[in-house]
N, C-alpha and C. Protein backbone atom coordinates (compact mmCIF):
# COMPACT_ATOMS: atom_id res chain seq x y z
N UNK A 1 0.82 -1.20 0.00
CA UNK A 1 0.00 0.00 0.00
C UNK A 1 0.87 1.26 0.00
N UNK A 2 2.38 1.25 0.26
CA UNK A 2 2.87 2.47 0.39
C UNK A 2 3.21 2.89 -1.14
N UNK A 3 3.53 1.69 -1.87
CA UNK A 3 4.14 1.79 -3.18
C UNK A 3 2.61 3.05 -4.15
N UNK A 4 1.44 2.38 -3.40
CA UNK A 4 0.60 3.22 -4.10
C UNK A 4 0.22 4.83 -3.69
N UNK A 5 0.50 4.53 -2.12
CA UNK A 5 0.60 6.14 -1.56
C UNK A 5 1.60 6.98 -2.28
N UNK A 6 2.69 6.32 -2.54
CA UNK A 6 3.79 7.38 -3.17
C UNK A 6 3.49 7.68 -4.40
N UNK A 7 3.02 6.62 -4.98
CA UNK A 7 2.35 7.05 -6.63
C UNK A 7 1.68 8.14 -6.39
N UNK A 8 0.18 7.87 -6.11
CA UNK A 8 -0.65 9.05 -5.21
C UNK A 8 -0.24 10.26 -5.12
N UNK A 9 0.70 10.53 -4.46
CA UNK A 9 1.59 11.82 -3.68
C UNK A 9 2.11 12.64 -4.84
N UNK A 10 2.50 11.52 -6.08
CA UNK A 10 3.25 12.39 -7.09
C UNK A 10 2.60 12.73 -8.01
N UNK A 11 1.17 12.37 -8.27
CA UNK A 11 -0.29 11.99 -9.32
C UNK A 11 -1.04 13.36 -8.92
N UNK A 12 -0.99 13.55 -7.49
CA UNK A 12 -1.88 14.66 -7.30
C UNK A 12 -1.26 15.79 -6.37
N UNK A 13 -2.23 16.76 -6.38
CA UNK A 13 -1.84 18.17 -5.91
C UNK A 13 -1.37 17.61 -4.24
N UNK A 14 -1.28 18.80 -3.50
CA UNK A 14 -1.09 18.18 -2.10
C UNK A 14 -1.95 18.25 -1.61
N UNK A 15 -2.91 19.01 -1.75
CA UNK A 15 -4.33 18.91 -1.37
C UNK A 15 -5.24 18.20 -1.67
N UNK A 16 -5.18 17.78 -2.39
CA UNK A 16 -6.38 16.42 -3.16
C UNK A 16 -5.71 15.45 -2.40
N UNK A 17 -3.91 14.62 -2.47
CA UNK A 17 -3.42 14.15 -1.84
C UNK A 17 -4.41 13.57 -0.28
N UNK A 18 -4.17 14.95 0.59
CA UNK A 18 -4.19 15.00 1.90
C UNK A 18 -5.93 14.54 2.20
N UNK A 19 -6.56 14.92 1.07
CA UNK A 19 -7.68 15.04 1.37
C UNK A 19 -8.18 13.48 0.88
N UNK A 20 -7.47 12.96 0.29
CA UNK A 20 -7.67 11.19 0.28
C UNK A 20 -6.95 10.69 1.16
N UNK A 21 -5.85 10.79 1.66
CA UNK A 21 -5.53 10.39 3.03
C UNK A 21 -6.64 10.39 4.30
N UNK A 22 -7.04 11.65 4.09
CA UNK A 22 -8.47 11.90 5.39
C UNK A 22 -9.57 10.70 4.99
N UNK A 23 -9.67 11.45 3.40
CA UNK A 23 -10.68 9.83 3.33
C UNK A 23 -10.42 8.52 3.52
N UNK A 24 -9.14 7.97 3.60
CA UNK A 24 -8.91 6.59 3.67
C UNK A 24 -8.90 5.96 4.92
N UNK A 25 -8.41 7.40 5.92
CA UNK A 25 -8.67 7.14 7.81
C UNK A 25 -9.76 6.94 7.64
N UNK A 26 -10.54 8.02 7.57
CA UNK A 26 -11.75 7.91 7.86
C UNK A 26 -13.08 6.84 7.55
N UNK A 27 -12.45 6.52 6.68
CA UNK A 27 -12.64 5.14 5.67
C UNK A 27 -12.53 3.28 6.73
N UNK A 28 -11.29 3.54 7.04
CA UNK A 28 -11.02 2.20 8.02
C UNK A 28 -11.32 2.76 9.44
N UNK A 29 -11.63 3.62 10.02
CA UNK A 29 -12.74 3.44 11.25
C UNK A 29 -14.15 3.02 11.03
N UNK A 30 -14.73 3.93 9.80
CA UNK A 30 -15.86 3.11 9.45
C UNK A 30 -16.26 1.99 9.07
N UNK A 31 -15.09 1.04 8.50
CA UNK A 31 -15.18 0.02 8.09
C UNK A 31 -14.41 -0.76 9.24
N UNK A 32 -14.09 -0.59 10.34
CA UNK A 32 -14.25 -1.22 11.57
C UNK A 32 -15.16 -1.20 12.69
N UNK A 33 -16.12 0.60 12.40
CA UNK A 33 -17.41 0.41 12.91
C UNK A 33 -18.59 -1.01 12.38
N UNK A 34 -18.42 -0.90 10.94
CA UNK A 34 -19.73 -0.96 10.52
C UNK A 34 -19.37 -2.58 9.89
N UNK A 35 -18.16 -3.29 10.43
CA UNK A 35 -17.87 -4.31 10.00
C UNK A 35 -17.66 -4.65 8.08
N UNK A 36 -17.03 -3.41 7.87
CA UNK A 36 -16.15 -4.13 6.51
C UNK A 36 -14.88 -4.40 6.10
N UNK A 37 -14.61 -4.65 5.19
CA UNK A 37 -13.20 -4.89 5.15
C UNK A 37 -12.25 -3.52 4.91
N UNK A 38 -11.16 -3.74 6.14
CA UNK A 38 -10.49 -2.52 6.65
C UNK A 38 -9.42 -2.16 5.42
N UNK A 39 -9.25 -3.04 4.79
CA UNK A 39 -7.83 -2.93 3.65
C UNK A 39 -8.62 -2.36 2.08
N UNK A 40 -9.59 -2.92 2.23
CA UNK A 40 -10.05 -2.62 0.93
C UNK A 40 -10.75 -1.12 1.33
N UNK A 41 -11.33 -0.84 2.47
CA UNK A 41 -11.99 0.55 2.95
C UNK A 41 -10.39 1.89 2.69
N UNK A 42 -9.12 1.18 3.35
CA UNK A 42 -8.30 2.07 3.08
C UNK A 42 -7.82 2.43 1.56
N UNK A 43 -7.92 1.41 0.88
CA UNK A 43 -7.32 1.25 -0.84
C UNK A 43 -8.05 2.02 -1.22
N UNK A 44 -9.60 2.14 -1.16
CA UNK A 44 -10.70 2.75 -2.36
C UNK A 44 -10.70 4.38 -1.56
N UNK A 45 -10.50 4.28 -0.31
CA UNK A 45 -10.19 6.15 0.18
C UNK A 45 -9.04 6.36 -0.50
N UNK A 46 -8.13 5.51 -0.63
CA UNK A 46 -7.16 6.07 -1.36
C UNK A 46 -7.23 6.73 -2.44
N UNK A 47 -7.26 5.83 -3.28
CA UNK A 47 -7.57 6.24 -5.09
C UNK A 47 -8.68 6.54 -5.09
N UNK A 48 -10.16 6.96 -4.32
CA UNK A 48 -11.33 7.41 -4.67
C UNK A 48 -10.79 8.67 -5.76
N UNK A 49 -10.10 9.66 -5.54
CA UNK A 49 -9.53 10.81 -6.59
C UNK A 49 -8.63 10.94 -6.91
N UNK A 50 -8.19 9.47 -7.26
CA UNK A 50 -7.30 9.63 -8.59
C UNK A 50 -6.99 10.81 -9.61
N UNK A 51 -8.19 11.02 -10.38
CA UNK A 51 -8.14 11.45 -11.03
C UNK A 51 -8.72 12.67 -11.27
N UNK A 52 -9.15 13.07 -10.27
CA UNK A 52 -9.67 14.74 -9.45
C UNK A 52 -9.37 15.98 -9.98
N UNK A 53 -7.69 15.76 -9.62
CA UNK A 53 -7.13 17.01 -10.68
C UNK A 53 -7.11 17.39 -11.97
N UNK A 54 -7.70 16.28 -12.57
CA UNK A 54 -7.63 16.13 -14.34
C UNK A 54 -8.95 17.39 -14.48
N UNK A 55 -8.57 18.30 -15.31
CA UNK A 55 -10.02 19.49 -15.91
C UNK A 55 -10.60 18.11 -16.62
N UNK A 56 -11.64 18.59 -17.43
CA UNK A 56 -12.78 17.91 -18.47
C UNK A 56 -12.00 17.13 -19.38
N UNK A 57 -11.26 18.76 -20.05
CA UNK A 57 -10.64 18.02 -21.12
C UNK A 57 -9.44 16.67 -20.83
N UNK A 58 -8.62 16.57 -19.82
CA UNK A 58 -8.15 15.66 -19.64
C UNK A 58 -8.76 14.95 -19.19
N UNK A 59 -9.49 14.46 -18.54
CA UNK A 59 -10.81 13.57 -18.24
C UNK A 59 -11.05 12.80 -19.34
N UNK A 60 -11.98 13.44 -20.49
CA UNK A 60 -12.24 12.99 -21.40
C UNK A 60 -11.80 12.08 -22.37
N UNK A 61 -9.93 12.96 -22.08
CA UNK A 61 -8.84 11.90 -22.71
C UNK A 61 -8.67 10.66 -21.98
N UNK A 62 -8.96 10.76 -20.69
CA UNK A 62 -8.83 9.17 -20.18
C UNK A 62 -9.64 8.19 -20.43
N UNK A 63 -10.91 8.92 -20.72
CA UNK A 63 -11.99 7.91 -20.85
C UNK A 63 -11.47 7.36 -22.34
N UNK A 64 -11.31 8.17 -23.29
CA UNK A 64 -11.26 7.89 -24.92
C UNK A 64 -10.23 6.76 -24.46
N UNK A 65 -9.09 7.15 -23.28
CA UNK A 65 -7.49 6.07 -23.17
C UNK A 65 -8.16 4.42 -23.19
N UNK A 66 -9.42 4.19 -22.14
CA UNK A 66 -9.68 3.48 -21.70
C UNK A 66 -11.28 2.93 -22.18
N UNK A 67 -11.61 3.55 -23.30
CA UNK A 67 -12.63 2.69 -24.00
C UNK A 67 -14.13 3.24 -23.25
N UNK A 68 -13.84 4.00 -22.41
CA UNK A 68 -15.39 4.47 -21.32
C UNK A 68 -16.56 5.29 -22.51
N UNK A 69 -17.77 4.65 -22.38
CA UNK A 69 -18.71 5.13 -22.99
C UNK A 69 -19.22 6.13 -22.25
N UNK A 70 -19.10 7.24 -22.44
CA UNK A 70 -19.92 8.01 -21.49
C UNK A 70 -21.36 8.67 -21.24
N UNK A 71 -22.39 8.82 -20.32
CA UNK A 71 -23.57 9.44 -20.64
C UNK A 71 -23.42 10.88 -20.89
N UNK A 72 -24.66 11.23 -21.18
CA UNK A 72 -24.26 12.94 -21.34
C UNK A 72 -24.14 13.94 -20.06
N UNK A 73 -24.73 13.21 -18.72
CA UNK A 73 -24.40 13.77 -17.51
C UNK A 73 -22.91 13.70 -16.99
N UNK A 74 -22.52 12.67 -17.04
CA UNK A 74 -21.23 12.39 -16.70
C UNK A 74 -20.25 12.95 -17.68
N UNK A 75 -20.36 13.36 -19.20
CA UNK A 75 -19.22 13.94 -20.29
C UNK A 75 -19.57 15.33 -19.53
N UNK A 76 -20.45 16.21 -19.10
CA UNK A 76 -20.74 17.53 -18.62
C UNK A 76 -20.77 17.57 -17.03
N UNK A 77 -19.85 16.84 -16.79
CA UNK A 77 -20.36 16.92 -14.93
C UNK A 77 -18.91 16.60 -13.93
N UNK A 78 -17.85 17.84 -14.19
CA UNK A 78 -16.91 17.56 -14.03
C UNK A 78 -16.26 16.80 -12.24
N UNK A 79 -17.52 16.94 -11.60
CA UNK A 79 -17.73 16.67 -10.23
C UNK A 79 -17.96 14.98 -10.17
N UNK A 80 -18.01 14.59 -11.30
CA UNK A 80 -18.75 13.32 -11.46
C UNK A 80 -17.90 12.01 -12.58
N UNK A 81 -17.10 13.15 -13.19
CA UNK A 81 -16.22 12.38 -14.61
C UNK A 81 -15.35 11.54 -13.47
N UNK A 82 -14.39 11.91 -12.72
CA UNK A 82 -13.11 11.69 -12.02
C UNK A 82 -13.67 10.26 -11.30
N UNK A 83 -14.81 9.86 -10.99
CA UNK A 83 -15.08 8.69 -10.17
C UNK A 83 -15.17 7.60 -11.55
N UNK A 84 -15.52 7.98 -12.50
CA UNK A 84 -15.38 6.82 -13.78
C UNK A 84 -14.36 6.54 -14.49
N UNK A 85 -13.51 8.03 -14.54
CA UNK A 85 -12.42 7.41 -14.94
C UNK A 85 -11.03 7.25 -13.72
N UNK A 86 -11.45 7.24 -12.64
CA UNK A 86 -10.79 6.76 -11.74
C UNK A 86 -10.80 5.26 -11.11
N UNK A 87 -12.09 5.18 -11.71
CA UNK A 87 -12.02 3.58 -11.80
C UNK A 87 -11.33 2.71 -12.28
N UNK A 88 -10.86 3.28 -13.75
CA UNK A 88 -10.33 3.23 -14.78
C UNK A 88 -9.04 3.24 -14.52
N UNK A 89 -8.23 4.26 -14.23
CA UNK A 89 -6.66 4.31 -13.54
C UNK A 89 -6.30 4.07 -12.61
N UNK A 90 -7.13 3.29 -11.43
CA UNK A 90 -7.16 2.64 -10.55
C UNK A 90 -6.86 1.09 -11.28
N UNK A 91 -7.78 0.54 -12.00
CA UNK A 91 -7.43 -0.58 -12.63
C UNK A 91 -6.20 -0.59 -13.32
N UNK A 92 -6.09 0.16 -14.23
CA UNK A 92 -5.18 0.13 -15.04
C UNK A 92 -3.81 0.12 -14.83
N UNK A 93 -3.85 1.13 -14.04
CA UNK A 93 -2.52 2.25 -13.48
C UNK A 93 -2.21 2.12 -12.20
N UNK A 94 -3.22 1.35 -11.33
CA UNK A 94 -2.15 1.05 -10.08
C UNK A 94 -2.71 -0.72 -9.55
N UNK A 95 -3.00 -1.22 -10.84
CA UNK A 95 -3.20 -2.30 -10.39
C UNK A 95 -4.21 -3.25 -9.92
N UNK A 96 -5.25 -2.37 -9.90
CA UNK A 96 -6.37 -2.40 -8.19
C UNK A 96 -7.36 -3.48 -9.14
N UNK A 97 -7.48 -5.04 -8.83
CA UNK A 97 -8.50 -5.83 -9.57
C UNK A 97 -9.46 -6.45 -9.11
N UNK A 98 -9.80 -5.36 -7.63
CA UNK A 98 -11.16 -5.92 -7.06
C UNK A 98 -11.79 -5.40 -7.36
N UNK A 99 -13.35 -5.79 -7.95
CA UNK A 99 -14.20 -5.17 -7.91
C UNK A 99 -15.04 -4.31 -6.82
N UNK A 100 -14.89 -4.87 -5.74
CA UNK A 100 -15.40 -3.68 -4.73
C UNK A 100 -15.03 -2.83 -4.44
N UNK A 101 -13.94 -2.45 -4.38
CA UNK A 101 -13.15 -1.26 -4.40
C UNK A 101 -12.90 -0.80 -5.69
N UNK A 102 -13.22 -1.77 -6.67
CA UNK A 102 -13.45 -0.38 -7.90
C UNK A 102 -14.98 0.20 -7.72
N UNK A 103 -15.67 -0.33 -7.54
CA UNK A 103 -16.74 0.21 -8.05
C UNK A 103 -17.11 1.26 -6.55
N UNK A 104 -16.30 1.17 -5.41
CA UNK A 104 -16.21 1.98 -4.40
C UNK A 104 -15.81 2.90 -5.12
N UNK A 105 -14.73 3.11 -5.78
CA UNK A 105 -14.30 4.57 -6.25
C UNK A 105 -15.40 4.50 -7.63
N UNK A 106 -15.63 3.94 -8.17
CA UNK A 106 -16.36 4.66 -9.16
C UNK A 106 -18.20 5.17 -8.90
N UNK A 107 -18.50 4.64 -7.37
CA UNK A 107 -19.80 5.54 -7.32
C UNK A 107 -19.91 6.48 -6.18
N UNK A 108 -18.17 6.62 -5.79
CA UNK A 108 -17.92 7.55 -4.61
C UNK A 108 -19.13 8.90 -4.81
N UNK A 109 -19.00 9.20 -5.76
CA UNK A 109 -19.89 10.53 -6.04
C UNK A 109 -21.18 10.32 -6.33
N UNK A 110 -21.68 9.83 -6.91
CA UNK A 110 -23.21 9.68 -7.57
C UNK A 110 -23.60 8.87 -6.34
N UNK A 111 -23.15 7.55 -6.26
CA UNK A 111 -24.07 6.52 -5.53
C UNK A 111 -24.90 5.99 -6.40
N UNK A 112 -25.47 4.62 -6.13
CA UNK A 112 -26.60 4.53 -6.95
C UNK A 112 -27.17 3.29 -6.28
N UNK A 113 -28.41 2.38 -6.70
CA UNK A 113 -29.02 1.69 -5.93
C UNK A 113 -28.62 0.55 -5.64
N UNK A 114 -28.95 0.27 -4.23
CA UNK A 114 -28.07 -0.86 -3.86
C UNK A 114 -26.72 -0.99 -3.37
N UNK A 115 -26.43 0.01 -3.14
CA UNK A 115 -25.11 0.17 -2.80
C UNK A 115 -24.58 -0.75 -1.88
N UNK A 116 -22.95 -1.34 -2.60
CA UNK A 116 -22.46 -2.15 -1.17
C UNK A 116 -22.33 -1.51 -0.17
N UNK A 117 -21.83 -1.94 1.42
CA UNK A 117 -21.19 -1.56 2.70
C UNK A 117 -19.84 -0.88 1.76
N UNK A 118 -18.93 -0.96 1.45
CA UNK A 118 -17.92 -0.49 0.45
C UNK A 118 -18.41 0.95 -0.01
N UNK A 119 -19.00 0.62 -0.41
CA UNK A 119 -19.31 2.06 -1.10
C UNK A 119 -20.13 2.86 -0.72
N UNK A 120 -21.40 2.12 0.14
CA UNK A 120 -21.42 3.26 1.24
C UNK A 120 -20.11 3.99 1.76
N UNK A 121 -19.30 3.34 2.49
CA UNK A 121 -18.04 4.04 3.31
C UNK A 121 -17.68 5.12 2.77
N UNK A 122 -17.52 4.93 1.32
CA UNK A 122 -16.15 5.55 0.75
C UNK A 122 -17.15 6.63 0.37
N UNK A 123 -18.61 6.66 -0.34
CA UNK A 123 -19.04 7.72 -0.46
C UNK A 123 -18.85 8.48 0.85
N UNK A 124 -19.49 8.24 2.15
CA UNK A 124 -19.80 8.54 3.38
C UNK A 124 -18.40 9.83 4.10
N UNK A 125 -17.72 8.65 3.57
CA UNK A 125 -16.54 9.26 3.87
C UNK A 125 -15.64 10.50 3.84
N UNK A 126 -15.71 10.19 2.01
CA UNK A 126 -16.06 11.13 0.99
C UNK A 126 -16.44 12.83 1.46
N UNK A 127 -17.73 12.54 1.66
CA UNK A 127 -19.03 13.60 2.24
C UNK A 127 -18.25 13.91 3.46
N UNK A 128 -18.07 13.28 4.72
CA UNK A 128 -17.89 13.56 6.12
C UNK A 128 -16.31 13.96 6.55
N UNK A 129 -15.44 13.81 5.62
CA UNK A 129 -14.12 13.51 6.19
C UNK A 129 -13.27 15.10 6.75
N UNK A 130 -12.76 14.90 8.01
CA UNK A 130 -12.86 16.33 8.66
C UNK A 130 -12.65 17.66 8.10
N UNK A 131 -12.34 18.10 7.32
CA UNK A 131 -12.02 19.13 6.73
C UNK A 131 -13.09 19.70 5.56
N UNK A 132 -14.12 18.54 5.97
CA UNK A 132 -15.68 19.15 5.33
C UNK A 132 -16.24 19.85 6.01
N UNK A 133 -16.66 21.19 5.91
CA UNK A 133 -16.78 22.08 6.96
C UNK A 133 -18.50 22.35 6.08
N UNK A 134 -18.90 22.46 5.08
CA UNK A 134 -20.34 22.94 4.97
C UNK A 134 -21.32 22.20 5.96
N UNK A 135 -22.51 22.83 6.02
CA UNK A 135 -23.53 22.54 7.06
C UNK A 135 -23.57 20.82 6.65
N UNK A 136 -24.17 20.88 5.38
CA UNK A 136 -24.29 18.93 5.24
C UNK A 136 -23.06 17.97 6.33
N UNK A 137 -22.26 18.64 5.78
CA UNK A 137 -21.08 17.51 6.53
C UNK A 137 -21.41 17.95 7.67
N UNK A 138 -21.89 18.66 8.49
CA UNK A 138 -21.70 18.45 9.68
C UNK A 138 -23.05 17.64 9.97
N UNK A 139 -24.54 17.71 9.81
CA UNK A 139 -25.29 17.15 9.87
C UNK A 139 -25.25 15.73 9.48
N UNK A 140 -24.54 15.17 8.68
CA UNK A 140 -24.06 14.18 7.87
C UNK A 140 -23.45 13.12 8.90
N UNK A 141 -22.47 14.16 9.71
CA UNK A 141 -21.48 13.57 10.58
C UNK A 141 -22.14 12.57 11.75
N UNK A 142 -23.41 13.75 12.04
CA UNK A 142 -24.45 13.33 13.08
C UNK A 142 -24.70 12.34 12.99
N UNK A 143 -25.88 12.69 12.39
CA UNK A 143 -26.41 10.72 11.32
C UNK A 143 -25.51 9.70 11.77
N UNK A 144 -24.49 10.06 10.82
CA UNK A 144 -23.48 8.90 11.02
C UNK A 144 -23.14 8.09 12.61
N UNK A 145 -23.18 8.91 13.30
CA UNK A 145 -23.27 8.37 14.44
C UNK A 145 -24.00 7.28 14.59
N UNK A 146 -25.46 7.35 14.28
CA UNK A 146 -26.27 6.37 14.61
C UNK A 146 -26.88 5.25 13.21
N UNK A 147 -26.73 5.97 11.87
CA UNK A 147 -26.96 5.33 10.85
C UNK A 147 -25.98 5.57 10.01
N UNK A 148 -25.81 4.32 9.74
CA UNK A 148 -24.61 4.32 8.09
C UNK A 148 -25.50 5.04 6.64
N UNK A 149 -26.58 3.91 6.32
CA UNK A 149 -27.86 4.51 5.98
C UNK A 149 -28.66 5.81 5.65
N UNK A 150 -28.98 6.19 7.11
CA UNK A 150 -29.98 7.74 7.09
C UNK A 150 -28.42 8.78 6.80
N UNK A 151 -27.23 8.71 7.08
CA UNK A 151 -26.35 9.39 6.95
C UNK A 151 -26.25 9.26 5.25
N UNK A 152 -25.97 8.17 4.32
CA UNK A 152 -26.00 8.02 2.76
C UNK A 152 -27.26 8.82 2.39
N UNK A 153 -28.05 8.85 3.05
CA UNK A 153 -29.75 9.18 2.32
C UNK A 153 -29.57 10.52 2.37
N UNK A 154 -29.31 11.22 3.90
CA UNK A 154 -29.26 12.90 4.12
C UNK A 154 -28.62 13.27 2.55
N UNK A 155 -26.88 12.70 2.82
CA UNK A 155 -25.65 12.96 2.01
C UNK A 155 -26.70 13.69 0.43
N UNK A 156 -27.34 12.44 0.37
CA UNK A 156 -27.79 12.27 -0.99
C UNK A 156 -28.53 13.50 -1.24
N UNK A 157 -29.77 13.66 -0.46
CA UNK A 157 -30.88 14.76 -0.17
C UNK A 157 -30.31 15.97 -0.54
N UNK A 158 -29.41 16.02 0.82
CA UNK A 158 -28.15 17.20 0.67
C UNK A 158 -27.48 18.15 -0.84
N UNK A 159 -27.52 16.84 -1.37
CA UNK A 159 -26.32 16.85 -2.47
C UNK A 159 -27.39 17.30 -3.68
N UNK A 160 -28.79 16.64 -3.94
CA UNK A 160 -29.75 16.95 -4.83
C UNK A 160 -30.20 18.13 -4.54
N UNK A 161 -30.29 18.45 -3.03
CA UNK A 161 -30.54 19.87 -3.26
C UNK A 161 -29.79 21.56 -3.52
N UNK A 162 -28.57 20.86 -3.43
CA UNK A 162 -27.49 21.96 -3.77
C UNK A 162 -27.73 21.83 -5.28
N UNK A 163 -27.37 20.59 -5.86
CA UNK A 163 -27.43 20.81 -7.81
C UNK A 163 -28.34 21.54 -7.84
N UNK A 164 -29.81 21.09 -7.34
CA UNK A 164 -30.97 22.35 -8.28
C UNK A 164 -31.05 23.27 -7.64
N UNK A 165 -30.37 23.88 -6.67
CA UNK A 165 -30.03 25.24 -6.32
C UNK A 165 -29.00 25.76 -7.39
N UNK A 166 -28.28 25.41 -7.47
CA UNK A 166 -27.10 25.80 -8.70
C UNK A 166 -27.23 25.38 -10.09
N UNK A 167 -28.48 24.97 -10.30
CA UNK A 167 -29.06 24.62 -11.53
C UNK A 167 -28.15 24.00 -12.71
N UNK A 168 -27.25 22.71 -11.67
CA UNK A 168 -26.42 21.91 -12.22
C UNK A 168 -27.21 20.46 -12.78
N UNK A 169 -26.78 19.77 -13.07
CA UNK A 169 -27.01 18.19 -14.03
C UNK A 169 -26.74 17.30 -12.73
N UNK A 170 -27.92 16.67 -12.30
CA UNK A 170 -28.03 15.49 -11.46
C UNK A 170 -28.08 13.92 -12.13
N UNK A 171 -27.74 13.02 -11.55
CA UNK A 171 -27.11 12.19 -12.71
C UNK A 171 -28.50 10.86 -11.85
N UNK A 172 -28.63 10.28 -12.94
CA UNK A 172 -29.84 9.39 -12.28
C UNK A 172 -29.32 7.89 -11.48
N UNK A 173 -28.34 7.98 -11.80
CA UNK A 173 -27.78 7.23 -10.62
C UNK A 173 -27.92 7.42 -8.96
N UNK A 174 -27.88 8.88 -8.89
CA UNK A 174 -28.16 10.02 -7.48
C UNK A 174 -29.21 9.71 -7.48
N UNK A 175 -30.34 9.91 -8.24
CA UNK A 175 -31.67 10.13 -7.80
C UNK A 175 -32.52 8.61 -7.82
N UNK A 176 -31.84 7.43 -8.19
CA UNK A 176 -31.79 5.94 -8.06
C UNK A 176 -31.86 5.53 -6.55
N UNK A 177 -30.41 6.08 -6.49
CA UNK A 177 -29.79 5.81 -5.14
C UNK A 177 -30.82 6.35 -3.90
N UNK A 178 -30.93 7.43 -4.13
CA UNK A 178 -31.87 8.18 -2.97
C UNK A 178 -32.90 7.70 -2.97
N UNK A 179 -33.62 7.55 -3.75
CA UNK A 179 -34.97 7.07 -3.68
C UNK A 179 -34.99 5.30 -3.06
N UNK A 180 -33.89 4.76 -3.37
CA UNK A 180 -33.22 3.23 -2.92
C UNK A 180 -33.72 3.14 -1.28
N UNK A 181 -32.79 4.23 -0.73
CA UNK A 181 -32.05 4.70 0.49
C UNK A 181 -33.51 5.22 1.22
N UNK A 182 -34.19 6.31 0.66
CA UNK A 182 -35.60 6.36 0.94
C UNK A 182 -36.31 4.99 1.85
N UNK A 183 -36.87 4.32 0.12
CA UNK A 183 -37.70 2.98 0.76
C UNK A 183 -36.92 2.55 1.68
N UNK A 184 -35.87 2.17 2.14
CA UNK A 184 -35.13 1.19 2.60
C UNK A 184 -35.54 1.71 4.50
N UNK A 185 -35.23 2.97 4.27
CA UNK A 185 -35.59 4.07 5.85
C UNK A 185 -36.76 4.00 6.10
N UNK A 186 -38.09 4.03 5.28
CA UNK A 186 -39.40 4.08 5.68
C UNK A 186 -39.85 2.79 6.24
């Protein structure tokens, strides 16, 4: 795991860096709260943003690198590209050939229905990890205390209602997921 931290370190800014480090702690307490696996919870905080720093246009080039079909939310949704094709250079580029921890980093952002314990975390994580200071994360944090769950659902709520405040592109994977997360709470 260090061989990939140092990759990491030299792949990204120091801040994106630091800020997947937070996620990957934060990552293996939860996945020693909530009983998952602690190695794979630290791997997918790791590389969840891989590919973060890439603008659109390099984005785009990774996907074309790696064969990714893209929807039209995800080619316009630069908040949202980096978890697909980080999936992608996670596989590719550092190796990573589990599927749960890929698909941890690739629905870190959207979420969508059904989500494993895995990817709960890493979204969760994602959302909560200390240096998230907006109101959600702190309410988020709460939750979390007592639900893995109602904490993914808020996240989600949260997150749908900032896009159509900012009259951004919500990806139906999000609005899958929430509505999932919904029934599942009622």
């Amino acid at each position: 795991m260090d061989d990939i931290r140092e990759k990491l370190r030299k792949a990204m800014s120091h801040e994106r860096f630091m800020h997947s480090m937070r996620v990957a702690e934060l990552a293996v307490m939860l996945a020693k709260q909530f009983g998952a696996d602690v190695k794979k919870a630290e791997m997918a905080g790791m590389l969840h943003d891989c590919t973060r720093d890439l603008d659109l246009r390099q984005a785009l080039i990774v996907a074309n690198k790696f064969g990714i079909i893209l929807d039209n939310v995800t080619k316009n949704s630069p908040g949202i590209i980096h978890a697909v094709t980080g999936e992608a250079v996670a596989k590719h580029e550092y190796n990573i050939d589990d599927r749960e921890v890929l698909d941890a980093i690739r629905y870190h952002t959207t979420g969508r229905a059904g989500m494993s314990l895995l990817e709960k975390i890493i979204f969760i994580a994602d959302y909560t990890e200390p240096f998230r200071d907006f109101p959600g994360a702190c309410r988020a944090r709460t939750i979390l205390k007592d639900s893995l769950d109602g904490a993914v659902l808020y996240a989600m709520e949260s997150t749908i209602e900032y896009l159509l405040d900012k009259k951004q592109l919500i990806h139906l994977d999000t609005v899958d997921a929430r509505n999932y997360f919904y029934l599942v709470q009622s």
